[in-house]
N, C-alpha and C. Protein backbone atom coordinates (compact mmCIF):
# COMPACT_ATOMS: atom_id res chain seq x y z
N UNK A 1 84.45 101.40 51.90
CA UNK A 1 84.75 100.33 52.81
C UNK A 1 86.18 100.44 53.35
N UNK A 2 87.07 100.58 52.30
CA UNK A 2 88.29 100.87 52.89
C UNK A 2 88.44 102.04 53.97
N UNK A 3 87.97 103.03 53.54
CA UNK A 3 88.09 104.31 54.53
C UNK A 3 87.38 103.64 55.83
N UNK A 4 86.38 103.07 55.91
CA UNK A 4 85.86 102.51 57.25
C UNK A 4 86.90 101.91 58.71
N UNK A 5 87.45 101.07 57.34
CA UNK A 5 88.57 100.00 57.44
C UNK A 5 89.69 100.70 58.64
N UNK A 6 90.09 101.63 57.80
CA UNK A 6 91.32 103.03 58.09
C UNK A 6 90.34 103.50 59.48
N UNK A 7 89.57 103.78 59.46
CA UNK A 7 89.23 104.47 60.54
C UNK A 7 88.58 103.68 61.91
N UNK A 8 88.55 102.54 61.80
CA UNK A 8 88.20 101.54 62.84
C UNK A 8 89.59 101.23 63.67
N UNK A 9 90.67 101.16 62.27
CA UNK A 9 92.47 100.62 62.99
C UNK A 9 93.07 102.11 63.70
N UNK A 10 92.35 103.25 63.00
CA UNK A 10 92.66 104.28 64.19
C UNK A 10 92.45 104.64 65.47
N UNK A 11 91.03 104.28 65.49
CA UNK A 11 90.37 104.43 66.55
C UNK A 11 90.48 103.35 67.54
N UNK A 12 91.01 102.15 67.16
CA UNK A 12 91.87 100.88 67.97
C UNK A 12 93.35 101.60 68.66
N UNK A 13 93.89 102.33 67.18
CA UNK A 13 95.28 103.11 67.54
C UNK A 13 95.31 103.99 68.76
N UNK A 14 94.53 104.69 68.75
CA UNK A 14 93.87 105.77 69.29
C UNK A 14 94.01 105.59 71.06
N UNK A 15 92.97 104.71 70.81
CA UNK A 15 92.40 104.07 72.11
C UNK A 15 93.15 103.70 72.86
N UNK A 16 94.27 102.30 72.40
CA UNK A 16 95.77 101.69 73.02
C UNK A 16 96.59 102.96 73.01
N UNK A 17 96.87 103.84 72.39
CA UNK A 17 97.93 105.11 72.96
C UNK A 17 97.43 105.35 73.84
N UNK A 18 96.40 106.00 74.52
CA UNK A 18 95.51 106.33 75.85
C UNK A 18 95.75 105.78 76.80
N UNK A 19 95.57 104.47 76.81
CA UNK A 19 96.23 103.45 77.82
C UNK A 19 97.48 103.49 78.15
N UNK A 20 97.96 103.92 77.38
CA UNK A 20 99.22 103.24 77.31
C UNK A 20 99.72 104.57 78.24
N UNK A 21 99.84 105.40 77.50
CA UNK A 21 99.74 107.28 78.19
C UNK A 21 99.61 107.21 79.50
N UNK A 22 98.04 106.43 79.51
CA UNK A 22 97.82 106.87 81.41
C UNK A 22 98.70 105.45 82.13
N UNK A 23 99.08 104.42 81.62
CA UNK A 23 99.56 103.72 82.61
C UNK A 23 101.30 104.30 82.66
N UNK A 24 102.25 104.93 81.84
CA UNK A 24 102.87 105.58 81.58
C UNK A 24 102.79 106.60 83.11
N UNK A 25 101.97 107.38 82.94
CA UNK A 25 101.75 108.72 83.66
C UNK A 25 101.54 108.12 85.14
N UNK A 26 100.86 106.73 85.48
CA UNK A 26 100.70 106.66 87.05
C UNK A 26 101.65 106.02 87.17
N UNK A 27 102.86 104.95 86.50
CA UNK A 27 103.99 104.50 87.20
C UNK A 27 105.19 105.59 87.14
N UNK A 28 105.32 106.14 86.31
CA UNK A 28 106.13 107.43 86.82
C UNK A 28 105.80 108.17 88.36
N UNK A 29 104.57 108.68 88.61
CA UNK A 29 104.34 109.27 89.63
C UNK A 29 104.36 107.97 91.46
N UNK A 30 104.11 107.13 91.06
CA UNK A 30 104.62 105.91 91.96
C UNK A 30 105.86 105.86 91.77
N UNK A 31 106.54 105.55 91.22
CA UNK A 31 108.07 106.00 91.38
C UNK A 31 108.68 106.85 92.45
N UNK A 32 108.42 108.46 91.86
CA UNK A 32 108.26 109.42 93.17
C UNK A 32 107.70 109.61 94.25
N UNK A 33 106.29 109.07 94.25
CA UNK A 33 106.30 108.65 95.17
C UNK A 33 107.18 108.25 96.91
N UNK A 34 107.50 107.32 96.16
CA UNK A 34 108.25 106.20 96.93
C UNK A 34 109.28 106.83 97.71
N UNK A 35 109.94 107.60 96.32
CA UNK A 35 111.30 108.29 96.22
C UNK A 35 111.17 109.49 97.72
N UNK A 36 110.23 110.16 97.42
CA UNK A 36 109.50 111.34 98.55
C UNK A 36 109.67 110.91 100.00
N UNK A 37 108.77 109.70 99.89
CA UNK A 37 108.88 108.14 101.65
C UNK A 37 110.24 108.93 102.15
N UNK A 38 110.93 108.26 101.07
CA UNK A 38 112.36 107.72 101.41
C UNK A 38 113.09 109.44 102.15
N UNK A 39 112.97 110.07 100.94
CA UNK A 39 113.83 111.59 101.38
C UNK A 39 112.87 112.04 103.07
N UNK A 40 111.83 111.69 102.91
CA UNK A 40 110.57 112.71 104.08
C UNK A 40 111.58 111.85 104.87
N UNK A 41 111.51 110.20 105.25
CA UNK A 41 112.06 109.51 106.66
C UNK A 41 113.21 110.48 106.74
N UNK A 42 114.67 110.33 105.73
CA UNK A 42 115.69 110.40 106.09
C UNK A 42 115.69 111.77 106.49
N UNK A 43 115.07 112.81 105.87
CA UNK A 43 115.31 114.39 106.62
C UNK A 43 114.57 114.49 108.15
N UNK A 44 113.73 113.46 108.45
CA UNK A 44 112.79 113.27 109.82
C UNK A 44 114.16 112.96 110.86
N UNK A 45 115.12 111.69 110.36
CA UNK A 45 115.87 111.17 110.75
C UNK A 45 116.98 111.75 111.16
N UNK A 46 117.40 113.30 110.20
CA UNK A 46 118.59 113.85 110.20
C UNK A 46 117.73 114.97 111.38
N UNK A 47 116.73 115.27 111.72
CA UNK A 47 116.40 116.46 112.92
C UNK A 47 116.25 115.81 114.35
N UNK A 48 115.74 114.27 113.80
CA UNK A 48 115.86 114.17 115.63
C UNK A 48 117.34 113.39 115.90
N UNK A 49 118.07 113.64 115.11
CA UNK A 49 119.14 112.69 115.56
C UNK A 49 119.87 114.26 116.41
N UNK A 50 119.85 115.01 115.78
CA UNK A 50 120.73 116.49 115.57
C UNK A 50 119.95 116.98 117.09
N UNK A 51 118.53 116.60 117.45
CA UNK A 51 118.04 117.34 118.66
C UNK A 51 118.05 116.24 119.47
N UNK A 52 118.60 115.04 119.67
CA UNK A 52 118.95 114.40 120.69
C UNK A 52 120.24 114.44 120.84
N UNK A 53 121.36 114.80 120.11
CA UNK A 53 122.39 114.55 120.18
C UNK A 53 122.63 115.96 121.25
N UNK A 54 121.75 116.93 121.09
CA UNK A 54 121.88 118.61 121.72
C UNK A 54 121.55 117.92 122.91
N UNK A 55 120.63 116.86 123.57
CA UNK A 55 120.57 116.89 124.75
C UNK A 55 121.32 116.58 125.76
N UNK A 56 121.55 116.61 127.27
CA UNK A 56 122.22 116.42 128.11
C UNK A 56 122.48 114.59 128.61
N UNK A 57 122.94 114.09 128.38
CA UNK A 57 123.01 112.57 128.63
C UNK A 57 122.80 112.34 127.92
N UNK A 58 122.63 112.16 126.31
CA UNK A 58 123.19 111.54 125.21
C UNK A 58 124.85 112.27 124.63
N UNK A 59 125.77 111.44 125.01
CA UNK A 59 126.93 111.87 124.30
C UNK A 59 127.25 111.74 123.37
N UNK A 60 126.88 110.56 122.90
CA UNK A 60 127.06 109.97 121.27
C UNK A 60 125.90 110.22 120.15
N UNK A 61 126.50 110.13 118.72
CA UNK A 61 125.05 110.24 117.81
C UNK A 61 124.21 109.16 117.83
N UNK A 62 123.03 109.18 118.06
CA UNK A 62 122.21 107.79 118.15
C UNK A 62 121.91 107.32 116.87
N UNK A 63 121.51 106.27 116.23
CA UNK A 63 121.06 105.86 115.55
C UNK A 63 119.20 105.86 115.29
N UNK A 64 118.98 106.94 114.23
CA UNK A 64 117.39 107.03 114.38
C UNK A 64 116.88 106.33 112.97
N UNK A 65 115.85 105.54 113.44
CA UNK A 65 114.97 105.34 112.13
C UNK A 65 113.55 105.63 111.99
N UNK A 66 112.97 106.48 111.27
CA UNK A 66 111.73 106.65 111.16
C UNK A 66 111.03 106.18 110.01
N UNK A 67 109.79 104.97 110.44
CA UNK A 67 108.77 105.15 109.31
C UNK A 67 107.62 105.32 109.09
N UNK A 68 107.27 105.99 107.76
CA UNK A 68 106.03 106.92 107.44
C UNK A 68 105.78 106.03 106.77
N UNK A 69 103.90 106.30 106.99
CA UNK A 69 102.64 105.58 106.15
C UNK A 69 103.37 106.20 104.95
N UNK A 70 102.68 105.35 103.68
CA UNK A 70 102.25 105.77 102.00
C UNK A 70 101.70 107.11 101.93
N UNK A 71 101.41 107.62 102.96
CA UNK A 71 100.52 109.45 102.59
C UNK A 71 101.59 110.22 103.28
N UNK A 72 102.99 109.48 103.69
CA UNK A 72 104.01 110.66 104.33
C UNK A 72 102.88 111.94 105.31
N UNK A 73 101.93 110.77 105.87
CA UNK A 73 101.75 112.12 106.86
C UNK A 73 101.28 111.72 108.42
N UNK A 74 101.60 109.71 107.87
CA UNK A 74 101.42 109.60 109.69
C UNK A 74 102.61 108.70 109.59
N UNK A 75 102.95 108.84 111.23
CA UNK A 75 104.47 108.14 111.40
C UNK A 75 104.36 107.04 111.98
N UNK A 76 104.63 105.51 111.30
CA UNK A 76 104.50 104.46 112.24
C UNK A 76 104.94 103.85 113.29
N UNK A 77 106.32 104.87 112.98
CA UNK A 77 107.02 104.12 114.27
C UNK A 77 108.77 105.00 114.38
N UNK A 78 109.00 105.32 115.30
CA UNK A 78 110.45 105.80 115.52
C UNK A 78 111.38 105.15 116.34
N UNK A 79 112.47 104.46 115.98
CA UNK A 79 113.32 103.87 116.85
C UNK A 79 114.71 104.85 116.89
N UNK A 80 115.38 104.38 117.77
CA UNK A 80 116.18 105.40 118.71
C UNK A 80 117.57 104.36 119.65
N UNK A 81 118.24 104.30 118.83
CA UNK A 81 119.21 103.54 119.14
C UNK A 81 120.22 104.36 119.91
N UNK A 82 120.63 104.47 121.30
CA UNK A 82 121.83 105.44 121.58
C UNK A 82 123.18 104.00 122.18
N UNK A 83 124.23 104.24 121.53
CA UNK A 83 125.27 103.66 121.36
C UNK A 83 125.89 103.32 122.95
N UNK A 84 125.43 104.53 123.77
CA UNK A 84 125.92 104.22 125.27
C UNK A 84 124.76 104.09 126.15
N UNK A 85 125.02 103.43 127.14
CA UNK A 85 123.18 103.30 127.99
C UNK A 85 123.39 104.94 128.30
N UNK A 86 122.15 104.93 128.94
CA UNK A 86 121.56 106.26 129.20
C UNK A 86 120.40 106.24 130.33
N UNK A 87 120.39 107.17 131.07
CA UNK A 87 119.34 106.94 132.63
C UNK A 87 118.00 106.88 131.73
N UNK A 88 117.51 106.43 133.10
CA UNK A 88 116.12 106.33 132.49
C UNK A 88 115.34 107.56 132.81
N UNK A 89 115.86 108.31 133.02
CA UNK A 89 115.47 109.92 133.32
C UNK A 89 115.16 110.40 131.90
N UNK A 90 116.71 110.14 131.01
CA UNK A 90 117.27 110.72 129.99
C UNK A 90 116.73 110.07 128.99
N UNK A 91 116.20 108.89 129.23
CA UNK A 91 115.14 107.87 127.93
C UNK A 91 113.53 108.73 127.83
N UNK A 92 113.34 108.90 129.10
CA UNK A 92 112.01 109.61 129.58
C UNK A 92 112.10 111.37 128.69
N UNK A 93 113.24 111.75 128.66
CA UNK A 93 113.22 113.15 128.30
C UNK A 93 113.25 113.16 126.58
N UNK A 94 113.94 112.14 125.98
CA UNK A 94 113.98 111.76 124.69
C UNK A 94 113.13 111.36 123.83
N UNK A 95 112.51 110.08 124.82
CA UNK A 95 110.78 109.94 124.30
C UNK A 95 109.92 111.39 124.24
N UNK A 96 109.67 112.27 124.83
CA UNK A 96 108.90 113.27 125.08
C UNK A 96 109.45 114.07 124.47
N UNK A 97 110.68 114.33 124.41
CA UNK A 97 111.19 115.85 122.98
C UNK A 97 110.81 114.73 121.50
N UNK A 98 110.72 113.56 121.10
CA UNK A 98 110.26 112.97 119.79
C UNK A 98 109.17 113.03 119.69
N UNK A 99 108.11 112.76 120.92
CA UNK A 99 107.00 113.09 120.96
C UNK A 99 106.45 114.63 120.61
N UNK A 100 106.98 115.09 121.31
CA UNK A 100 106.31 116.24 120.94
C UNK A 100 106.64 117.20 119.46
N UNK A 101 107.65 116.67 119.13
CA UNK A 101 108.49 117.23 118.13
C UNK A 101 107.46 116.62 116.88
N UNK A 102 107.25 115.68 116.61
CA UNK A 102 106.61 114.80 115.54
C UNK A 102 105.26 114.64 115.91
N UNK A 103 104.54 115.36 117.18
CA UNK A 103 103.46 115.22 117.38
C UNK A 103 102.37 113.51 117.32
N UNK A 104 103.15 112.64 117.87
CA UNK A 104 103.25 111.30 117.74
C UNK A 104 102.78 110.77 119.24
N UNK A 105 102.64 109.14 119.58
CA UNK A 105 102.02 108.74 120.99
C UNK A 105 103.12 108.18 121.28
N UNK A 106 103.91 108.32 122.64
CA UNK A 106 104.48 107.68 122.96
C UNK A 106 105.09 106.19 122.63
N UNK A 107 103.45 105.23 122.60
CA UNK A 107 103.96 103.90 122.26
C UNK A 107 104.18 103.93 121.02
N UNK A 108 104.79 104.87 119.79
CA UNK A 108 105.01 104.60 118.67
C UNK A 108 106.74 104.82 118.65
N UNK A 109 107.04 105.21 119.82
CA UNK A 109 108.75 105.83 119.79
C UNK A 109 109.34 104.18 120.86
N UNK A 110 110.37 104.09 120.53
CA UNK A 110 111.34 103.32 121.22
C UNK A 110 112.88 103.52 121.14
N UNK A 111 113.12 103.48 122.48
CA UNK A 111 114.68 104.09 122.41
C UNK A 111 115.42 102.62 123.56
N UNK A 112 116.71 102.61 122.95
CA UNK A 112 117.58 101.46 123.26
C UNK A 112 119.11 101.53 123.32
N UNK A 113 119.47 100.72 123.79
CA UNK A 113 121.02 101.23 123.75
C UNK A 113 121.59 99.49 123.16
């Protein structure tokens, strides 16, 4: 009876380590997750700032923010702050190098001064 005893509180033991393990193992990886979001926007952020700043009628560094869905693989939205106005030639050429660069629709980019 005792040995029963012993082996019922193990197999309780057993069972709660398991749990415990896998909930362990998926909030770690949500963590990084997150962490990934964050690095994918800001390196998105550091190429189109660097290839608008190359273009002709932006003089200043603009201010870019990009954000990505939870699967870092669709982009919801890009804003585009440039510090000095800018023609609307030069808004037109900016939208379309982000566009095409990020392979994205137009109405998901916005640029402003």
């Amino acid at each position: 009876m005792k040995d029963l005893l012993k082996s019922d509180k193990l197999i309780k033991f057993a069972f709660i380590s398991g749990i415990v393990a896998i909930a362990l193992i998926f909030l770690s990886d949500f963590g990084k997750s997150t962490e990934t979001a964050v690095t994918d926007e800001q390196a998105l952020e550091q190429r189109i700032t660097e290839m608008l700043t190359a273009m002709d009628g932006i003089d200043e560094v603009p201010n870019v923010t990009v954000r990505l869905d939870e699967d870092k693989h669709t982009v919801l939205g890009i804003t585009v702050v440039c510090p000095q106005a800018i023609s609307n030639r030069t808004a037109e050429r900016a939208i379309n190098a982000v566009r095409t660069a990020l392979d994205v629709s137009a109405s998901k980019i916005c640029i402003t001064t």
